[in-house]
N, C-alpha and C. Protein backbone atom coordinates (compact mmCIF):
# COMPACT_ATOMS: atom_id res chain seq x y z
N UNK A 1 14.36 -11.15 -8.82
CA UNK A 1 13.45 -10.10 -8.36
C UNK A 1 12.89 -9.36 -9.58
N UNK A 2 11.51 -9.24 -9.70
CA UNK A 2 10.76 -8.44 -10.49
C UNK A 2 11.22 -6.64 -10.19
N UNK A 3 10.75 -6.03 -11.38
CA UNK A 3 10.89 -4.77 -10.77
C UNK A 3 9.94 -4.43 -10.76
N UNK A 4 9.73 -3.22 -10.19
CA UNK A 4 8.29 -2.34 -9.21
C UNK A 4 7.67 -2.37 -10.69
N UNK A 5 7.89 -1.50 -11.65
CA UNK A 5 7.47 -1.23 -12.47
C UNK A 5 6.28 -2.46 -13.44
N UNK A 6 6.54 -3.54 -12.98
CA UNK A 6 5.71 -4.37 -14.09
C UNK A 6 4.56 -5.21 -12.65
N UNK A 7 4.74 -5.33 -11.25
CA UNK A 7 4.00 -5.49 -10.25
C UNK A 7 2.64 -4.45 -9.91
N UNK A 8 3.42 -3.51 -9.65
CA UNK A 8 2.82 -2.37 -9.10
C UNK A 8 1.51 -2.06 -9.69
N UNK A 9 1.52 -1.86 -11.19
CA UNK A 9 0.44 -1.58 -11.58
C UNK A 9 -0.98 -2.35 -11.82
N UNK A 10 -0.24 -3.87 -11.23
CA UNK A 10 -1.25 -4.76 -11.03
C UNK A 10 -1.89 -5.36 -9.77
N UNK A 11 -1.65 -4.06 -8.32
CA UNK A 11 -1.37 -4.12 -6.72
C UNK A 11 -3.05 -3.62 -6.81
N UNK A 12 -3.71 -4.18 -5.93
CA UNK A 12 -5.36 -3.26 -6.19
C UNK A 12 -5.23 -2.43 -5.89
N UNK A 13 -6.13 -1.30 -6.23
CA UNK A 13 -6.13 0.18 -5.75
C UNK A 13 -6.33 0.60 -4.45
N UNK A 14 -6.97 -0.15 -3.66
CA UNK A 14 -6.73 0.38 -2.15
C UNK A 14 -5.72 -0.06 -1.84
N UNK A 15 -4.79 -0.95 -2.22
CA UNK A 15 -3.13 -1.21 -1.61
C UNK A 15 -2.66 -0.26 -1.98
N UNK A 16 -2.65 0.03 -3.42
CA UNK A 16 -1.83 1.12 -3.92
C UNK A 16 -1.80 2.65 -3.18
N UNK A 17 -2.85 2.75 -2.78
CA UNK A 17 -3.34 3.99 -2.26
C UNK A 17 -2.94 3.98 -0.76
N UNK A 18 -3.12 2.83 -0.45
CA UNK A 18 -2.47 2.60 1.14
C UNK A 18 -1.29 2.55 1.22
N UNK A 19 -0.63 2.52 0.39
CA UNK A 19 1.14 2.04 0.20
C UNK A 19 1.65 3.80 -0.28
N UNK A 20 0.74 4.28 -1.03
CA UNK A 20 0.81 5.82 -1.53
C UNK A 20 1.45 6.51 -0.03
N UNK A 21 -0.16 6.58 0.75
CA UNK A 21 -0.41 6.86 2.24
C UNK A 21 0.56 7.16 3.36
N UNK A 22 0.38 5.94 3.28
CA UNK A 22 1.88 5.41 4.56
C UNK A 22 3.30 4.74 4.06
N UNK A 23 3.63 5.99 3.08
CA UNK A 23 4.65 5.06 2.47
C UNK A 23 6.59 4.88 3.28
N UNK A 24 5.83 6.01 4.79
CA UNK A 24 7.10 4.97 5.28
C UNK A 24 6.68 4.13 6.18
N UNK A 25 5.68 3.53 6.02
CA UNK A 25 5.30 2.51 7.20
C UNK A 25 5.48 1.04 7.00
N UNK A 26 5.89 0.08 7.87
CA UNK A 26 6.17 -1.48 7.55
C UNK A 26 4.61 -1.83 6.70
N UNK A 27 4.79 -2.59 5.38
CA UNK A 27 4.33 -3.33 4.69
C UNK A 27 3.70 -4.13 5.57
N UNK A 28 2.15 -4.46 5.13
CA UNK A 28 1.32 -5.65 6.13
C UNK A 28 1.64 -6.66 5.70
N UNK A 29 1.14 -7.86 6.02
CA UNK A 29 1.53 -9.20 5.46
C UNK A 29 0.83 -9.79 4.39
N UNK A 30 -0.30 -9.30 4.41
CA UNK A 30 -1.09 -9.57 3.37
C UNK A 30 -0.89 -8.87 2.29
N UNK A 31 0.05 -7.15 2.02
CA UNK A 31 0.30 -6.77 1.43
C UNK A 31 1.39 -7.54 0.68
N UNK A 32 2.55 -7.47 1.43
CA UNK A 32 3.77 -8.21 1.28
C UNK A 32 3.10 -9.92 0.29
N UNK A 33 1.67 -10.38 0.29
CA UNK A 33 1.88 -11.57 -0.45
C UNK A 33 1.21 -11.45 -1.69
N UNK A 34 0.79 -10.34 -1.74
CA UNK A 34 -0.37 -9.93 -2.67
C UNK A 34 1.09 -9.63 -3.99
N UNK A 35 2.38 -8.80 -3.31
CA UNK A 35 2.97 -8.23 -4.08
C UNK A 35 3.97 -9.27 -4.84
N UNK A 36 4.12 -10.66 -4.14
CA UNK A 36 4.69 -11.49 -4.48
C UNK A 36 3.81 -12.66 -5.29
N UNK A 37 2.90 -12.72 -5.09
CA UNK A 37 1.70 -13.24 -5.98
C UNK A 37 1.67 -12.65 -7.48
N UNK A 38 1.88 -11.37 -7.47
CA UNK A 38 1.88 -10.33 -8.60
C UNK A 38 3.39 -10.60 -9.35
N UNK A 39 4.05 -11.29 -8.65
CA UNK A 39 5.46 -11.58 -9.51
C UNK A 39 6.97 -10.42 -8.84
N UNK A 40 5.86 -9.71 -7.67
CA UNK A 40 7.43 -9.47 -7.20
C UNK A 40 7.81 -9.43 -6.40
N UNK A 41 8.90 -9.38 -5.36
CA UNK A 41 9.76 -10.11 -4.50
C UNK A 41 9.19 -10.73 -3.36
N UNK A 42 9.26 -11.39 -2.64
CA UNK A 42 8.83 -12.36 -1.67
C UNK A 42 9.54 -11.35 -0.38
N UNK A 43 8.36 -11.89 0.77
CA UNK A 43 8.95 -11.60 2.44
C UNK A 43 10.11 -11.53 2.81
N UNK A 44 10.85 -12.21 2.30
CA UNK A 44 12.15 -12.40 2.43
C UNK A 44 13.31 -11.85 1.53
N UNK A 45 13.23 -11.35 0.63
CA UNK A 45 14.09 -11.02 -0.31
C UNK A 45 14.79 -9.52 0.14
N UNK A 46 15.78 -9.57 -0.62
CA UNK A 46 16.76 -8.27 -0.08
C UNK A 46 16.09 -7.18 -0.27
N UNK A 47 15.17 -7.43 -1.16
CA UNK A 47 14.33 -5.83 -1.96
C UNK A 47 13.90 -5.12 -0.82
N UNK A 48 13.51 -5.70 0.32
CA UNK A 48 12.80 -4.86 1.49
C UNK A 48 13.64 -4.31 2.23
N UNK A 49 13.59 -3.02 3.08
CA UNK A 49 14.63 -2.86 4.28
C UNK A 49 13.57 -2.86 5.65
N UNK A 50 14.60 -3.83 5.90
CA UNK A 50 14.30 -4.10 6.95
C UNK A 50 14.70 -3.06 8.45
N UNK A 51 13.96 -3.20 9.46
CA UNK A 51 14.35 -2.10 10.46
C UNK A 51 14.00 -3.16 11.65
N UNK A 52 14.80 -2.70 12.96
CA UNK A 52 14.98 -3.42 14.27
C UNK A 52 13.48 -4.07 14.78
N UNK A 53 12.15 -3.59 13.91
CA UNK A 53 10.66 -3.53 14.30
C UNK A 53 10.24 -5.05 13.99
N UNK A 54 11.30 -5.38 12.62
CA UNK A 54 10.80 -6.67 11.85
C UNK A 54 10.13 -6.04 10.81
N UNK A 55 9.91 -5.22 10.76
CA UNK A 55 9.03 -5.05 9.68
C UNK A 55 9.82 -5.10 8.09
N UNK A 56 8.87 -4.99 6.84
CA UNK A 56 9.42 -4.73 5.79
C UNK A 56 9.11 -3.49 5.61
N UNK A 57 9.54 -2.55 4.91
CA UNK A 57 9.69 -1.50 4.05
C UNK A 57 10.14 -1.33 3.27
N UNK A 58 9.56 -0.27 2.14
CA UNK A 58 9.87 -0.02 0.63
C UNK A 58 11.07 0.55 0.83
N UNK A 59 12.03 0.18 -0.07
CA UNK A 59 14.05 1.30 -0.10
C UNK A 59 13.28 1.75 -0.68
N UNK A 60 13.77 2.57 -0.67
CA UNK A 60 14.35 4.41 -1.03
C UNK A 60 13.91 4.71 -2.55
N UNK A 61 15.03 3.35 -3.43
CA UNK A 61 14.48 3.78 -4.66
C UNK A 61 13.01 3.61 -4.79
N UNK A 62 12.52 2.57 -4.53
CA UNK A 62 11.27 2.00 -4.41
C UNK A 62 10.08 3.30 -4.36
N UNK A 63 10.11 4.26 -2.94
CA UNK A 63 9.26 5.26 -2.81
C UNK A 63 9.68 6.43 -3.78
N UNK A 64 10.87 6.60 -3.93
CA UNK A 64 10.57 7.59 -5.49
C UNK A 64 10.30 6.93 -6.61
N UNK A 65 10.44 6.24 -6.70
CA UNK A 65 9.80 5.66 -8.37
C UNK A 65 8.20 5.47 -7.78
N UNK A 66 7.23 5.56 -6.98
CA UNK A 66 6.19 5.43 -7.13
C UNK A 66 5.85 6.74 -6.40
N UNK A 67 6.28 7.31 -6.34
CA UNK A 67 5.99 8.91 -6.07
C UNK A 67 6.13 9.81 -7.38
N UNK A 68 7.31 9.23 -8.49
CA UNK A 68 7.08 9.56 -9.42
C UNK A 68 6.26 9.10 -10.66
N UNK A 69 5.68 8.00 -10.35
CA UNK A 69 4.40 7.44 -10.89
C UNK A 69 3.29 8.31 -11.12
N UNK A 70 2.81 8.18 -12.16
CA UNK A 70 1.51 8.86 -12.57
C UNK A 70 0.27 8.70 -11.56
N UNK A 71 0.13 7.47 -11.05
CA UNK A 71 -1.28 7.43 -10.04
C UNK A 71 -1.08 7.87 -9.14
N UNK A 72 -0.37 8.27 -8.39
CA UNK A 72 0.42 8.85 -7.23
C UNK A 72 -0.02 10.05 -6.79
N UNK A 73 -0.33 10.91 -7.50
CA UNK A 73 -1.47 11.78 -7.28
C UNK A 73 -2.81 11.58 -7.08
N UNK A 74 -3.27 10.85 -7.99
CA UNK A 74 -4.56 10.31 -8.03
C UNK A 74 -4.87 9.95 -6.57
N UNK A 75 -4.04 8.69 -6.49
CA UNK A 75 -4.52 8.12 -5.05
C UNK A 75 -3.83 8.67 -3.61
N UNK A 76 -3.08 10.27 -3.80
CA UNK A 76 -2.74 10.50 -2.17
C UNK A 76 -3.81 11.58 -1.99
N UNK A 77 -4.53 11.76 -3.07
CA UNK A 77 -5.91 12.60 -2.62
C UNK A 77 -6.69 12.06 -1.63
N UNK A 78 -7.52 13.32 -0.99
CA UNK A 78 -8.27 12.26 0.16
C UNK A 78 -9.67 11.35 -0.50
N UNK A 79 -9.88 10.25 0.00
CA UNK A 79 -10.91 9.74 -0.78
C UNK A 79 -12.04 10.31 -0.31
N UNK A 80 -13.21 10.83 -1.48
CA UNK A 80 -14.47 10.93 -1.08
C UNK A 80 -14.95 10.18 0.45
N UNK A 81 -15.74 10.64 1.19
CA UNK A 81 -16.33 10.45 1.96
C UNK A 81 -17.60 9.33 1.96
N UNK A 82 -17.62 8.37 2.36
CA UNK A 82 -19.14 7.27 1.88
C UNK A 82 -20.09 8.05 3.23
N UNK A 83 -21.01 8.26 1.89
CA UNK A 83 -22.41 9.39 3.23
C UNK A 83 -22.95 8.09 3.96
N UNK A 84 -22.63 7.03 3.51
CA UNK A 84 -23.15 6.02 4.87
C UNK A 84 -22.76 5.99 6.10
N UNK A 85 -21.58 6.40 5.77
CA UNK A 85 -20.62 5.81 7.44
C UNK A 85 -20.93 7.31 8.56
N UNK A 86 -21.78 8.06 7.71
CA UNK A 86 -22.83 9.08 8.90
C UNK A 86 -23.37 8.02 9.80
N UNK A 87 -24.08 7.52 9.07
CA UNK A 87 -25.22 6.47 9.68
C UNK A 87 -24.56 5.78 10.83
N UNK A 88 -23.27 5.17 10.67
CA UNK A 88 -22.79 4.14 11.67
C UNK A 88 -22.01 4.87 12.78
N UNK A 89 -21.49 6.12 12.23
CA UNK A 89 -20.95 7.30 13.55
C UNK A 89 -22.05 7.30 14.81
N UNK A 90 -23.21 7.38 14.21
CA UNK A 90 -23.91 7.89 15.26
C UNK A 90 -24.58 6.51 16.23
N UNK A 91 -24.11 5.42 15.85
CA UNK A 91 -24.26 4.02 16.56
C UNK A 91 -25.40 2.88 15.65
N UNK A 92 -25.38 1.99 16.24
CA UNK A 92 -26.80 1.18 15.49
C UNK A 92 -27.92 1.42 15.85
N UNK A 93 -28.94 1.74 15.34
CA UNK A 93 -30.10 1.86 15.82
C UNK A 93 -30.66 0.99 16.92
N UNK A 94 -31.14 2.00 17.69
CA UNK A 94 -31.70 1.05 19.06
C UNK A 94 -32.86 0.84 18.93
N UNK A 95 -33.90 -0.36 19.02
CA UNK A 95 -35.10 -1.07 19.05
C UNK A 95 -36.24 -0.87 19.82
């Protein structure tokens, strides 16, 4: 098993920020391969805790060491707003 420390900082920034987010929520699957692609632990490995849901989740140490991470602030800010998605609130334009 890799440790967080040499993965993590190579997770894209909207994972990172999503993982920031919801950091007690089960890991997606696509997350979970992205992080093993990156060199660290696989779906299956002990590193995750697991809960009665199936899901994976980050232990314990896991969410304080990236709570005590430097980007960690950065990305639990709320993200700017895209002034486009005005446009799509209010439906597609009708013809």
């Amino acid at each position: 098993m890799t440790e967080i420390d040499v993965w993590w900082p190579q997770l894209n920034r909207e994972i990172r920020s999503w993982v920031i987010n919801n950091i007690f929520s089960p890991l997606a699957p696509y997350t979970l391969s992205e992080i093993e692609r990156l060199g660290g632990p696989s779906a299956g490995d002990d590193f995750w805790k697991r809960e009665s849901d199936g899901g994976r989740y980050l232990p314990a140490e896991a969410r304080q060491w990236i709570i005590r991470h430097p980007d960690h602030d950065e990305l639990s800010r709320p993200q700017k707003p895209d002034p486009r998605a005005a446009y799509f609130k209010r439906s597609w334009p009708r013809r």
